[in-house]
N, C-alpha and C. Protein backbone atom coordinates (compact mmCIF):
# COMPACT_ATOMS: atom_id res chain seq x y z
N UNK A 1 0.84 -1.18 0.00
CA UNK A 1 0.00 0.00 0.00
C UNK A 1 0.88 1.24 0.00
N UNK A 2 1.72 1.30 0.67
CA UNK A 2 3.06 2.49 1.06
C UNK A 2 3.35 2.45 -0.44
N UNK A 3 4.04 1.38 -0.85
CA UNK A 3 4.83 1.57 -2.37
C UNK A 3 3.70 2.27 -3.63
N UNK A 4 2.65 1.87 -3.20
CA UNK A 4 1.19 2.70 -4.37
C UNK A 4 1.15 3.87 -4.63
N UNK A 5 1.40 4.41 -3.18
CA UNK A 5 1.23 5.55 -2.65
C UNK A 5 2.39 6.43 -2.91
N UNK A 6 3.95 5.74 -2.42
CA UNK A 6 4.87 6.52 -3.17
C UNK A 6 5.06 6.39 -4.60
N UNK A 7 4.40 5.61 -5.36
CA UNK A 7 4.51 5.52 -7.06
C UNK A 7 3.85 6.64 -7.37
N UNK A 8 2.71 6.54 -6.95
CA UNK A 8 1.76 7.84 -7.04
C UNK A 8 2.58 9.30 -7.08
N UNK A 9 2.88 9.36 -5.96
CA UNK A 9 3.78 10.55 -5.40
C UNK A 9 4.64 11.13 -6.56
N UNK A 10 5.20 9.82 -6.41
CA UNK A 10 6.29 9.92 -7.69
C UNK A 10 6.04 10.74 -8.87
N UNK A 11 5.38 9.78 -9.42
CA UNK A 11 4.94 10.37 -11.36
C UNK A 11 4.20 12.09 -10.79
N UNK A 12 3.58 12.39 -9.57
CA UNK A 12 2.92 13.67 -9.54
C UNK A 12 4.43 14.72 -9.59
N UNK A 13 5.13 14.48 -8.46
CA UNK A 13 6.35 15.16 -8.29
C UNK A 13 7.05 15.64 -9.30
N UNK A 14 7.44 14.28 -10.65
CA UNK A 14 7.90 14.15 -11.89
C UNK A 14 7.30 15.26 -12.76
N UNK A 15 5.95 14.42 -13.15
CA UNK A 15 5.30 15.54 -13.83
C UNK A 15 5.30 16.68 -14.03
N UNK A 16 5.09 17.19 -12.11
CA UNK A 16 4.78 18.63 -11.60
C UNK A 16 5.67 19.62 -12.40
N UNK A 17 7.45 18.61 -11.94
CA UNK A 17 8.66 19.56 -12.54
C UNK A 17 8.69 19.56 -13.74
N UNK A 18 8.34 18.63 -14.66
CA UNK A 18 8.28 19.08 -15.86
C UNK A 18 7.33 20.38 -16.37
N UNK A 19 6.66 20.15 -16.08
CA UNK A 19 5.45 21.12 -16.11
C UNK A 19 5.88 22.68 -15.73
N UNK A 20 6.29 22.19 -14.52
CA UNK A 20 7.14 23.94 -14.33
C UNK A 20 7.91 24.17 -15.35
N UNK A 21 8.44 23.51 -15.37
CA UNK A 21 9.92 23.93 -16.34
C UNK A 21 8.90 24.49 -17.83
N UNK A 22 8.06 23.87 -18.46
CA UNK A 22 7.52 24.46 -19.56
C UNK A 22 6.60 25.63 -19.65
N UNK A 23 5.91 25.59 -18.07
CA UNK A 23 5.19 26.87 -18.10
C UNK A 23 6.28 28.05 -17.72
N UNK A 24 7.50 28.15 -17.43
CA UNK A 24 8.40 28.80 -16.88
C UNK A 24 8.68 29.39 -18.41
N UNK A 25 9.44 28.47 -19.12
CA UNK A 25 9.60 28.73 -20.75
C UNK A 25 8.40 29.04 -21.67
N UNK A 26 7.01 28.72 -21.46
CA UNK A 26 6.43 29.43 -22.26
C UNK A 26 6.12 31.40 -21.81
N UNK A 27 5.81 31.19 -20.07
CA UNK A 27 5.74 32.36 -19.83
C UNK A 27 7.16 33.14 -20.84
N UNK A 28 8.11 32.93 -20.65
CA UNK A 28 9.16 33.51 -20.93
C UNK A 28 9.06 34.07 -22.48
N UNK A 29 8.34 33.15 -23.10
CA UNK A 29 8.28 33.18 -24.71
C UNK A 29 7.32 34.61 -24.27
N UNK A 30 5.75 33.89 -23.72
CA UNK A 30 4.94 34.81 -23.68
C UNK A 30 5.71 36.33 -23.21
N UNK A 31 5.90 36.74 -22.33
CA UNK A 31 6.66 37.69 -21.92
C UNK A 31 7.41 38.66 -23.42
N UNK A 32 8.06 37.76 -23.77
CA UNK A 32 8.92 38.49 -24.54
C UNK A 32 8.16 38.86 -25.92
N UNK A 33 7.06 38.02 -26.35
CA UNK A 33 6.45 38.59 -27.44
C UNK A 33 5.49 39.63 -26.63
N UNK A 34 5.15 39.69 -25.40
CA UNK A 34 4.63 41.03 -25.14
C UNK A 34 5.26 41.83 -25.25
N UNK A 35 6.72 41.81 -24.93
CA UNK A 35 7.57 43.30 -24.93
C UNK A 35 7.66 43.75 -26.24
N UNK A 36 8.01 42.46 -26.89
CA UNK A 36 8.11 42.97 -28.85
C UNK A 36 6.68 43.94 -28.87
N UNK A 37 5.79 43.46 -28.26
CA UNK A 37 4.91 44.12 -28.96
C UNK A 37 4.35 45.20 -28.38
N UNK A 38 4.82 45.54 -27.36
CA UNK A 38 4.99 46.67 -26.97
C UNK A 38 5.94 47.74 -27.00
N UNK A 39 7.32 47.36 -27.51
CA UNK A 39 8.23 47.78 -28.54
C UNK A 39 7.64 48.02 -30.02
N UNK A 40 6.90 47.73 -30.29
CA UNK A 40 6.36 47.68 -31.60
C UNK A 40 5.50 49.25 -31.19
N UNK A 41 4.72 48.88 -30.33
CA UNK A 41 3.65 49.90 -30.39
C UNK A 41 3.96 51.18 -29.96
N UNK A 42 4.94 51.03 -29.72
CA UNK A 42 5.64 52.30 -28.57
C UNK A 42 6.67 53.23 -30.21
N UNK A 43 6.92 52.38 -30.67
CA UNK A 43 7.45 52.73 -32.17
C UNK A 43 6.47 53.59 -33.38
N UNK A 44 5.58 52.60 -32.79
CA UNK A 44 4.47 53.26 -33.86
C UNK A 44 4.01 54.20 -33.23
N UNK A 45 3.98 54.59 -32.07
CA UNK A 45 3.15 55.80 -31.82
C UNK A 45 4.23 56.98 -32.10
N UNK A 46 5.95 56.32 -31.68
CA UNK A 46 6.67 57.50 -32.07
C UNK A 46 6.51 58.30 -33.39
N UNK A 47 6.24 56.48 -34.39
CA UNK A 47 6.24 57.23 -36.24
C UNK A 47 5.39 58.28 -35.97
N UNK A 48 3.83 57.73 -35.49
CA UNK A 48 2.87 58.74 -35.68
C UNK A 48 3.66 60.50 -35.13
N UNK A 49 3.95 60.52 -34.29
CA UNK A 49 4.01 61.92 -33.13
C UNK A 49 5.13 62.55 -34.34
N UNK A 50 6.33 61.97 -34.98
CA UNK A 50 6.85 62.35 -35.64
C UNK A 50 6.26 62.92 -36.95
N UNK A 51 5.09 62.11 -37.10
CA UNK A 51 4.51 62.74 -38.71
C UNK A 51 3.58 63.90 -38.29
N UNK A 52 3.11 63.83 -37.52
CA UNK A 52 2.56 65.37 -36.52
C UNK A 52 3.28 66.13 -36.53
N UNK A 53 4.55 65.82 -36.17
CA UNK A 53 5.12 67.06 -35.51
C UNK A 53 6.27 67.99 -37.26
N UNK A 54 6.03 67.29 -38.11
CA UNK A 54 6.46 67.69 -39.10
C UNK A 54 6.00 67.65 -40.49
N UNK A 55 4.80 67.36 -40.18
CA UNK A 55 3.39 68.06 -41.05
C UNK A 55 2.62 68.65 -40.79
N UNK A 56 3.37 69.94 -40.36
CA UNK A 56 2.29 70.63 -39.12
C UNK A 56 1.28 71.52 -40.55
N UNK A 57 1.60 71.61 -41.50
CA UNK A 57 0.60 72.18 -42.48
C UNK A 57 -0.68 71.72 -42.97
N UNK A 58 -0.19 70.20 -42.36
CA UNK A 58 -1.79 69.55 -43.22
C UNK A 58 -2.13 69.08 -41.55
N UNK A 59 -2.17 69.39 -40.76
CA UNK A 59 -2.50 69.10 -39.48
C UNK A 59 -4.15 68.38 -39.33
N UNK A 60 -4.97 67.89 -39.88
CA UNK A 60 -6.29 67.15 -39.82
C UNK A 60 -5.47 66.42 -40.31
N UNK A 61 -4.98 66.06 -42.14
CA UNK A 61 -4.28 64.75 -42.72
C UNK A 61 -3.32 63.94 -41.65
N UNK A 62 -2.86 64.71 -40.93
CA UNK A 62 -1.65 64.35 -40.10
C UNK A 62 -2.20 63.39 -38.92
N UNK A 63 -3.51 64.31 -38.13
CA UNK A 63 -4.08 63.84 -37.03
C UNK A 63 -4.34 62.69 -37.47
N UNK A 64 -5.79 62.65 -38.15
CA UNK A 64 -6.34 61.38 -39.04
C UNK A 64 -5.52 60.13 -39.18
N UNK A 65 -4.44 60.21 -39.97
CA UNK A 65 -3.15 59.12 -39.96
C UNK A 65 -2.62 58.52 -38.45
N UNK A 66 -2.50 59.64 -37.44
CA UNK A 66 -1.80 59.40 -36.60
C UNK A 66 -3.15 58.96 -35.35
N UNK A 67 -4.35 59.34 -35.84
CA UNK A 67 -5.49 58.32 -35.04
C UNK A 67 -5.26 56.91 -35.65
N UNK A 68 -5.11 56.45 -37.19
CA UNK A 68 -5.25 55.47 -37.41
C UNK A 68 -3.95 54.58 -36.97
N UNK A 69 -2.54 55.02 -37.10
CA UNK A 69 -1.79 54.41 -36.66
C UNK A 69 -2.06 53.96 -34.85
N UNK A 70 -2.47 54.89 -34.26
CA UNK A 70 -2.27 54.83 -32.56
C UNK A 70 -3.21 53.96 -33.14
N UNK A 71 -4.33 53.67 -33.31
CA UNK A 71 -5.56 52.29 -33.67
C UNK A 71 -5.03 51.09 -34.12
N UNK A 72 -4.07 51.48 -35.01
CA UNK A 72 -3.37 50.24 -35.51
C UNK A 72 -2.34 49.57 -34.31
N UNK A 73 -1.80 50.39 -33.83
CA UNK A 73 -1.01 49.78 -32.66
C UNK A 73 -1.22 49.61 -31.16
N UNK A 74 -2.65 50.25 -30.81
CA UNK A 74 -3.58 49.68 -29.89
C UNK A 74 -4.32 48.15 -30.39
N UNK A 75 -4.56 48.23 -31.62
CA UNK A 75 -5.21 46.85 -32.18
C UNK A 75 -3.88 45.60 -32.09
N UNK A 76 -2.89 45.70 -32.42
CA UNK A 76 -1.59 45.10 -32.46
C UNK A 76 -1.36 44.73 -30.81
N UNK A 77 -1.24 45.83 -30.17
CA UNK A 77 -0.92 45.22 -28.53
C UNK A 77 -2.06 44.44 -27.83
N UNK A 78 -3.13 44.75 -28.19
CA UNK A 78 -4.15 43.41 -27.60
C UNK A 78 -4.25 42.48 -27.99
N UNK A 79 -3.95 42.11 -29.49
CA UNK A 79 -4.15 41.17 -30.47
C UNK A 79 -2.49 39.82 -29.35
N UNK A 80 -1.65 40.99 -29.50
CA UNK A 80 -0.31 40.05 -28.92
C UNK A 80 -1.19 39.98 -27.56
N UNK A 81 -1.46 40.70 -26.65
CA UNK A 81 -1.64 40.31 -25.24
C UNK A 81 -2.74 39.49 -25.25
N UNK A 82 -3.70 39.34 -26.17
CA UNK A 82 -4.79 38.46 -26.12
C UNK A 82 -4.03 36.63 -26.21
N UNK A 83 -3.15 36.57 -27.73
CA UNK A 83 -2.65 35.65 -27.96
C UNK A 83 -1.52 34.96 -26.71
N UNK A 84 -0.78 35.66 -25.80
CA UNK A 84 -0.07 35.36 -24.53
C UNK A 84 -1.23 34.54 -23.66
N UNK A 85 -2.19 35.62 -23.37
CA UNK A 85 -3.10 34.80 -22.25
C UNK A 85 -3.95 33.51 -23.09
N UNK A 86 -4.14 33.70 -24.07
CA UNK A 86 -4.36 31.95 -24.65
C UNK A 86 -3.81 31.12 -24.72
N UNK A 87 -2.21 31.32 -24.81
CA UNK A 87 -1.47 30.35 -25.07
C UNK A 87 -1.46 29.92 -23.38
N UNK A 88 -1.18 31.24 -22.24
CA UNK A 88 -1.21 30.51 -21.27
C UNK A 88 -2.54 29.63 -20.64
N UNK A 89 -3.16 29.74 -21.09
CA UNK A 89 -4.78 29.10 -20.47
C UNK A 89 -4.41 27.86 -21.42
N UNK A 90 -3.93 28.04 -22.61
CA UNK A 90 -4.10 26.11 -23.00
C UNK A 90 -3.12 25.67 -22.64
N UNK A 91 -1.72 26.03 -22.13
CA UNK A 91 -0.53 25.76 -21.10
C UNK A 91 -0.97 25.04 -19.99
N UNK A 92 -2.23 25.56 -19.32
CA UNK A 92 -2.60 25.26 -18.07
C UNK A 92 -3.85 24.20 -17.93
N UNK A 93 -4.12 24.43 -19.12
CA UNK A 93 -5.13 23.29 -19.28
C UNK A 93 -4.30 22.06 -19.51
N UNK A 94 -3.31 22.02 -20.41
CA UNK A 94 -2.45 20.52 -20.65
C UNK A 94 -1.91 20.56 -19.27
N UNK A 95 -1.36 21.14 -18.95
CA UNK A 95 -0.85 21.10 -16.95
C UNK A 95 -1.29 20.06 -16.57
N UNK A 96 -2.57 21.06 -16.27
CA UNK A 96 -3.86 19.91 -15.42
C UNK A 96 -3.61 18.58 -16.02
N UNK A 97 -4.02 18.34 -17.13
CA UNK A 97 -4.48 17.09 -17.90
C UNK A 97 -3.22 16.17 -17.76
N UNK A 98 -2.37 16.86 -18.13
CA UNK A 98 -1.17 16.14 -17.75
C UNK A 98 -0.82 15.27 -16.59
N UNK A 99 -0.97 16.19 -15.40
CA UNK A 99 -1.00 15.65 -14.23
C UNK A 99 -1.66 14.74 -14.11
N UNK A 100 -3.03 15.12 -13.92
CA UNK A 100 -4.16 13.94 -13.82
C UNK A 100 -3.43 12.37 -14.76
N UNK A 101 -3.26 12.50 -15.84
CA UNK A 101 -3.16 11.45 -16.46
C UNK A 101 -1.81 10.43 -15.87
N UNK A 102 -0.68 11.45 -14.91
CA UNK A 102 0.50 10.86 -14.89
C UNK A 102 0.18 10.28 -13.45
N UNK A 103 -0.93 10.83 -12.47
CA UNK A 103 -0.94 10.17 -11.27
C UNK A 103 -1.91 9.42 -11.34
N UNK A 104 -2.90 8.95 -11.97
CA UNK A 104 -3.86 7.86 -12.42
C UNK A 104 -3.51 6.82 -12.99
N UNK A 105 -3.02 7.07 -14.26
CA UNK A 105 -2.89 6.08 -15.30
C UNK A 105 -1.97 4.87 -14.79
N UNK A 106 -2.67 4.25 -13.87
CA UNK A 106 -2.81 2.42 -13.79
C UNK A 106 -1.61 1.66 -14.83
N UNK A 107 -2.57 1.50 -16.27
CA UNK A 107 -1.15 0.47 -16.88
C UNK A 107 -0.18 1.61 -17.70
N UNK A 108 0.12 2.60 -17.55
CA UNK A 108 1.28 2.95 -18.11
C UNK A 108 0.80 3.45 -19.80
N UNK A 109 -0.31 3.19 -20.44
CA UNK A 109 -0.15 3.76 -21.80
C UNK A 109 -0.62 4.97 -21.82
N UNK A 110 -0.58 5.62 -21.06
CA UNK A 110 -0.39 8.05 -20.88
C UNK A 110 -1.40 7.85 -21.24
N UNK A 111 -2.69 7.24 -21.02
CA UNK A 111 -4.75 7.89 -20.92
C UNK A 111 -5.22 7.38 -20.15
N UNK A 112 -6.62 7.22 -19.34
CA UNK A 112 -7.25 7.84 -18.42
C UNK A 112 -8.49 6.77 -19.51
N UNK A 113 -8.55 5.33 -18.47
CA UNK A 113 -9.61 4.84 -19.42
C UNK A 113 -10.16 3.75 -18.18
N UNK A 114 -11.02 2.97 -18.92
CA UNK A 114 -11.43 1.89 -17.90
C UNK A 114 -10.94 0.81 -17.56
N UNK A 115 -9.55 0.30 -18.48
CA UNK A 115 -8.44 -0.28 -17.78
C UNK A 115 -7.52 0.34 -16.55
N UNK A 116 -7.21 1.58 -16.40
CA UNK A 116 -6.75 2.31 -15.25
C UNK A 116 -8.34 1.75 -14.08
N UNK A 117 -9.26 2.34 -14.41
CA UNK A 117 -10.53 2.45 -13.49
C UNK A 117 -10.23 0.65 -12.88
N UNK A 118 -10.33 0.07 -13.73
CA UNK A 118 -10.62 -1.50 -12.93
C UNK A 118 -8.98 -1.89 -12.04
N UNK A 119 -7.97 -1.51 -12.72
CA UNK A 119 -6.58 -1.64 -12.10
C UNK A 119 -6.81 -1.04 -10.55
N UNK A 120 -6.98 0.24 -10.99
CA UNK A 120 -7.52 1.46 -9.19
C UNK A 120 -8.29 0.32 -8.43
N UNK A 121 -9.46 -0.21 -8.82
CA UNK A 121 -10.55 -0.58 -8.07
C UNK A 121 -10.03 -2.14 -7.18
N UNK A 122 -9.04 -2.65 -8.61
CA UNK A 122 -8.25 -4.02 -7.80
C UNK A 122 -7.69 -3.79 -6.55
N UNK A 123 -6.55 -2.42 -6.93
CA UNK A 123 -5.79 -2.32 -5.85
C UNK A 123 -6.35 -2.18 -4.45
N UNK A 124 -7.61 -1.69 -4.86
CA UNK A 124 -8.62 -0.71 -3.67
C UNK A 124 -9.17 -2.20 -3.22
N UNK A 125 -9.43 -2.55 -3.54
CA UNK A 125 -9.71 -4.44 -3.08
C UNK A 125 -9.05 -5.15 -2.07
N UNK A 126 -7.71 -5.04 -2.88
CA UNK A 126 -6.69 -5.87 -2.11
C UNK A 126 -6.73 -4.84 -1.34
N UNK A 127 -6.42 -3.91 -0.85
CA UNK A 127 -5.89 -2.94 0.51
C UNK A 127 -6.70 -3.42 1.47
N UNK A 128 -7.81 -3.36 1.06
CA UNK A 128 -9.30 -3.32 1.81
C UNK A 128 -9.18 -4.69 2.69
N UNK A 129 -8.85 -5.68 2.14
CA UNK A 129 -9.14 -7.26 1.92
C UNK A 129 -7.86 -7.48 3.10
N UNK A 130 -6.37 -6.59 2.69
CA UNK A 130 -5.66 -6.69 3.55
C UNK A 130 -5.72 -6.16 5.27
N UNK A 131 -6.48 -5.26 4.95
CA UNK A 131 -6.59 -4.52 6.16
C UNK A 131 -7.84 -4.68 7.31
N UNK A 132 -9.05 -5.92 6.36
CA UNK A 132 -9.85 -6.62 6.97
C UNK A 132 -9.25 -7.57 7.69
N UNK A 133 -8.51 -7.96 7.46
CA UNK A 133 -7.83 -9.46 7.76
C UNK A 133 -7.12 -9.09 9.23
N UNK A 134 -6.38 -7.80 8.69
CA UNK A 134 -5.44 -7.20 9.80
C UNK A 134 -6.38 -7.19 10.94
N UNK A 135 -7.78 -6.47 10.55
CA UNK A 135 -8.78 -5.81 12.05
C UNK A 135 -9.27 -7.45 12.44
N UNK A 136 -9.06 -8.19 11.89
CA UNK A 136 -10.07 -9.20 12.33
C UNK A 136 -9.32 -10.17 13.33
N UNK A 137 -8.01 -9.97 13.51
CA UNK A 137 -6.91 -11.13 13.67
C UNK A 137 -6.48 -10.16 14.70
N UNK A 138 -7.12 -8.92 15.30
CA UNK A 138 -7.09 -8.16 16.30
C UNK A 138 -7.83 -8.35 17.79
N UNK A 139 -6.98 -8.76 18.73
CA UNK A 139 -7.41 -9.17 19.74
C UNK A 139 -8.85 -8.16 20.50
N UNK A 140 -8.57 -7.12 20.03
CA UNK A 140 -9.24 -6.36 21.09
C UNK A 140 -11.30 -6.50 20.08
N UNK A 141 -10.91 -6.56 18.63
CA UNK A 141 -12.10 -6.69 18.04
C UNK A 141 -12.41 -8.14 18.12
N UNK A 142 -11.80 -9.25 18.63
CA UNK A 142 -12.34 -10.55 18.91
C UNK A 142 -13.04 -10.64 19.99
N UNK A 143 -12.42 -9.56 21.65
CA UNK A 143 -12.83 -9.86 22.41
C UNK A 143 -14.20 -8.62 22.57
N UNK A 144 -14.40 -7.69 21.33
CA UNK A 144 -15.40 -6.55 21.57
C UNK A 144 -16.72 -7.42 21.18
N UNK A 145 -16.34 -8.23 19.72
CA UNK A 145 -17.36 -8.69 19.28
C UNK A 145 -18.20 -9.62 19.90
N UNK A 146 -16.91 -10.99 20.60
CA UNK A 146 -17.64 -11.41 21.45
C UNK A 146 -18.71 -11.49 23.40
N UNK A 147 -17.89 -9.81 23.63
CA UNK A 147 -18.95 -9.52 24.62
C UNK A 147 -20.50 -8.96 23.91
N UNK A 148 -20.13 -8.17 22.59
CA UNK A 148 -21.33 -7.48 21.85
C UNK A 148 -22.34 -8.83 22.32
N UNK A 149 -21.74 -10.03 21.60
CA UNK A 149 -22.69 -10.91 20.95
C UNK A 149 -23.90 -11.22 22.55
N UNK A 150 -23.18 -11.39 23.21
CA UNK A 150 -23.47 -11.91 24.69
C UNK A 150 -24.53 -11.04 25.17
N UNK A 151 -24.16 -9.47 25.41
CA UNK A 151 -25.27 -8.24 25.78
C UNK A 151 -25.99 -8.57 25.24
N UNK A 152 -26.04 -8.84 23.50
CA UNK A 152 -27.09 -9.00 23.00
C UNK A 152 -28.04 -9.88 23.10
N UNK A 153 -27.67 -11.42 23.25
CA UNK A 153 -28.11 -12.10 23.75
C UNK A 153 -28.89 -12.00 25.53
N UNK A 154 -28.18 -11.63 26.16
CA UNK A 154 -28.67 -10.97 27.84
C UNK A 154 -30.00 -10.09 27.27
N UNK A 155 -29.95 -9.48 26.35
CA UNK A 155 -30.95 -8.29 26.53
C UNK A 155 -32.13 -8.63 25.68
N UNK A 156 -32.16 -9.93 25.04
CA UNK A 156 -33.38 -10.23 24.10
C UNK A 156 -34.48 -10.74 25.08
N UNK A 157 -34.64 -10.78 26.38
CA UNK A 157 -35.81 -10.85 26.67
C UNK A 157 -36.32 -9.86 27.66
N UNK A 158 -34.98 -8.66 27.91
CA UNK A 158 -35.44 -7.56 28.32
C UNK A 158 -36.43 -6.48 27.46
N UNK A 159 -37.62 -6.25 27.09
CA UNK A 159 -38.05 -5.52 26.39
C UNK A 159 -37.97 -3.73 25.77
N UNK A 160 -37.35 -3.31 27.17
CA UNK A 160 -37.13 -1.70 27.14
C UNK A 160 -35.42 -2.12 26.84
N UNK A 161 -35.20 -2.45 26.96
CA UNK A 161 -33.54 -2.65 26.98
C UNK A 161 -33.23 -3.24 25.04
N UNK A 162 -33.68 -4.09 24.64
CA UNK A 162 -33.43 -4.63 23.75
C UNK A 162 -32.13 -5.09 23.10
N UNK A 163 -31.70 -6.17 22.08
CA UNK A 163 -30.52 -6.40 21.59
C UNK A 163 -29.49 -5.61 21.42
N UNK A 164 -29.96 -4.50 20.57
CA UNK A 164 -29.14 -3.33 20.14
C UNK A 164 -28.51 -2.90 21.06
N UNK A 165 -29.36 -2.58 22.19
CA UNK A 165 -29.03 -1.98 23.24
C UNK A 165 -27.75 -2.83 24.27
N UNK A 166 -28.02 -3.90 24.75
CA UNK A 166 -27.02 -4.73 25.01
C UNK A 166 -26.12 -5.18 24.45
N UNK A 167 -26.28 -5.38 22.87
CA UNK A 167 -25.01 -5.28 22.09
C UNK A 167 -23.86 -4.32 22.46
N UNK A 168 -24.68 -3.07 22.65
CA UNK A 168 -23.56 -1.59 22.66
C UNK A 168 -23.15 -1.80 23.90
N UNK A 169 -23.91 -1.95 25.51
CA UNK A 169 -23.28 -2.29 26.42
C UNK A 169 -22.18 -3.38 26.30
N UNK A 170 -22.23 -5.01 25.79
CA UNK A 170 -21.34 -6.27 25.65
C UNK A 170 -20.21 -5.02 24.85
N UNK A 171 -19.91 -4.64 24.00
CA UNK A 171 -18.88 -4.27 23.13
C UNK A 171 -18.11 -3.10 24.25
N UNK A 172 -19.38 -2.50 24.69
CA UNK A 172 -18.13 -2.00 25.39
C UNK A 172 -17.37 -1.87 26.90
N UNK A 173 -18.48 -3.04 27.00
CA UNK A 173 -17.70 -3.92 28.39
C UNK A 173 -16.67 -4.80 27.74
N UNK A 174 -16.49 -5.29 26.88
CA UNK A 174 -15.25 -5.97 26.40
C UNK A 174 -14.34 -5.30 25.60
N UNK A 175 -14.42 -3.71 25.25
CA UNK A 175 -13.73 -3.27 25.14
C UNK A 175 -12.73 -2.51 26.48
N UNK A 176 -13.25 -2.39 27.12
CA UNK A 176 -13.30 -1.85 28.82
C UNK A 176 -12.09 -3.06 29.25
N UNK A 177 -12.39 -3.85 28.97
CA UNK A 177 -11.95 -5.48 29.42
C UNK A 177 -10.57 -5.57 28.77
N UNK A 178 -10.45 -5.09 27.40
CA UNK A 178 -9.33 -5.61 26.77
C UNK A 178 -8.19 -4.51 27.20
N UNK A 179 -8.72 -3.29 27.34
CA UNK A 179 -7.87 -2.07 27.96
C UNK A 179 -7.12 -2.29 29.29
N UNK A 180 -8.20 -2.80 30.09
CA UNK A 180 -7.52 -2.46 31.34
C UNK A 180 -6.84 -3.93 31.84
N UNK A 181 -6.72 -5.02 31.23
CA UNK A 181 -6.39 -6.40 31.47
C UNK A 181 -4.66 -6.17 31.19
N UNK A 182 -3.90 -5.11 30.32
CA UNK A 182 -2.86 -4.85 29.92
C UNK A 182 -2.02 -4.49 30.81
C-alpha cells in the first residue's frame, strides 16, 4: 500500500517539474512577445508623433493618420496580449491534464480509461481485503465482538432494553476489558 502511494507521489512530483519547467519557458516566450509588442507599439506611436510634428501644415491629414496608426497599434498590442493569455490558459489546461493522467494512469499507456478504473478498483480491493484481515486477527475486536454478541443475547428478553441496546453495552464492556487487562 506504502509503495502505491509513493509511485503515485512519484509520477505527480515528476510531472509537476516538468510542467514547471515548460510553463516557466512558455511564460518567458509569452513575456517576450509582449515586450516585442509593446516595442512595436511604442514605435508606432513615435512614427505617428513624428509625422505630426512635421506636417504641421496639413495638421487634420496628419491627425487622421496618426489616429489610425495609434488604432493600428492599440489593435496590435491586444491582439499580442490576447494571444499570450491563450497560449497561457491552453498551457494550463495541458498542466492539469497532464497531471491527472500521470498520477492515475494504472497500466502505463499516458490515458485515463477503464483499464486504469478497474486496475484502481483491484488495488482498492486488495488494501481493503488486507486490512480486513489485519482488524479481524485483532485481539481487542475478537474480544469486543464477542462480549457485543453476549449483551445482546442478555438483553433479548429484556423488552425496554433490547438487543441493540445490550449489544452496545457487551462491546463496550469488552472493550473496557481488553484495555484495562494490559
Amino acid at each position: 500500500m506504502k509503495e502505491f502511494f509513493t509511485e503515485v507521489s512519484e509520477k505527480i512530483r515528476v510531472t509537476a517539474s516538468d510542467l514547471a519547467d515548460k510553463a516557466t519557458t512558455t511564460a518567458k516566450e509569452a513575456g517576450t512577445t509582449f515586450t516585442k509588442g509593446v516595442e512595436t507599439t511604442g514605435n508606432m506611436i513615435t512614427d505617428a508623433s513624428s509625422v505630426l510634428a512635421t506636417d504641421a501644415r496639413s495638421l487634420f491629414d496628419a491627425g487622421e493618420r496618426q489616429s489610425k496608426q495609434v488604432g493600428l497599434a492599440i489593435d496590435y498590442a491586444a491582439n499580442v496580449a490576447g494571444n499570450a493569455i491563450s497560449e497561457t490558459a491552453h498551457f494550463a489546461s495541458q498542466s492539469l491534464s497532464t497531471i491527472a493522467v500521470a498520477a492515475l494512469d494504472q497500466n502505463g499507456d499516458g490515458e485515463l480509461n477503464q483499464e486504469d478504473l478497474k486496475i484502481a478498483t483491484e488495488k482498492c480491493v486488495d488494501l481493503v481485503k488486507a486490512a480486513s484481515k489485519e482488524i479481524a486477527s485483532s485481539s481487542l475486536v475478537k474480544e469486543t465482538a464477542a462480549a457485543a454478541a453476549i449483551g445482546a443475547a442478555i438483553a433479548i428478553p429484556a423488552p425496554l432494553i433490547g438487543p441493540m441496546a445490550g449489544a452496545f453495552v457487551g462491546a463496550s464492556l469488552g472493550a473496557y476489558k481488553h484495555f484495562t487487562k494490559k
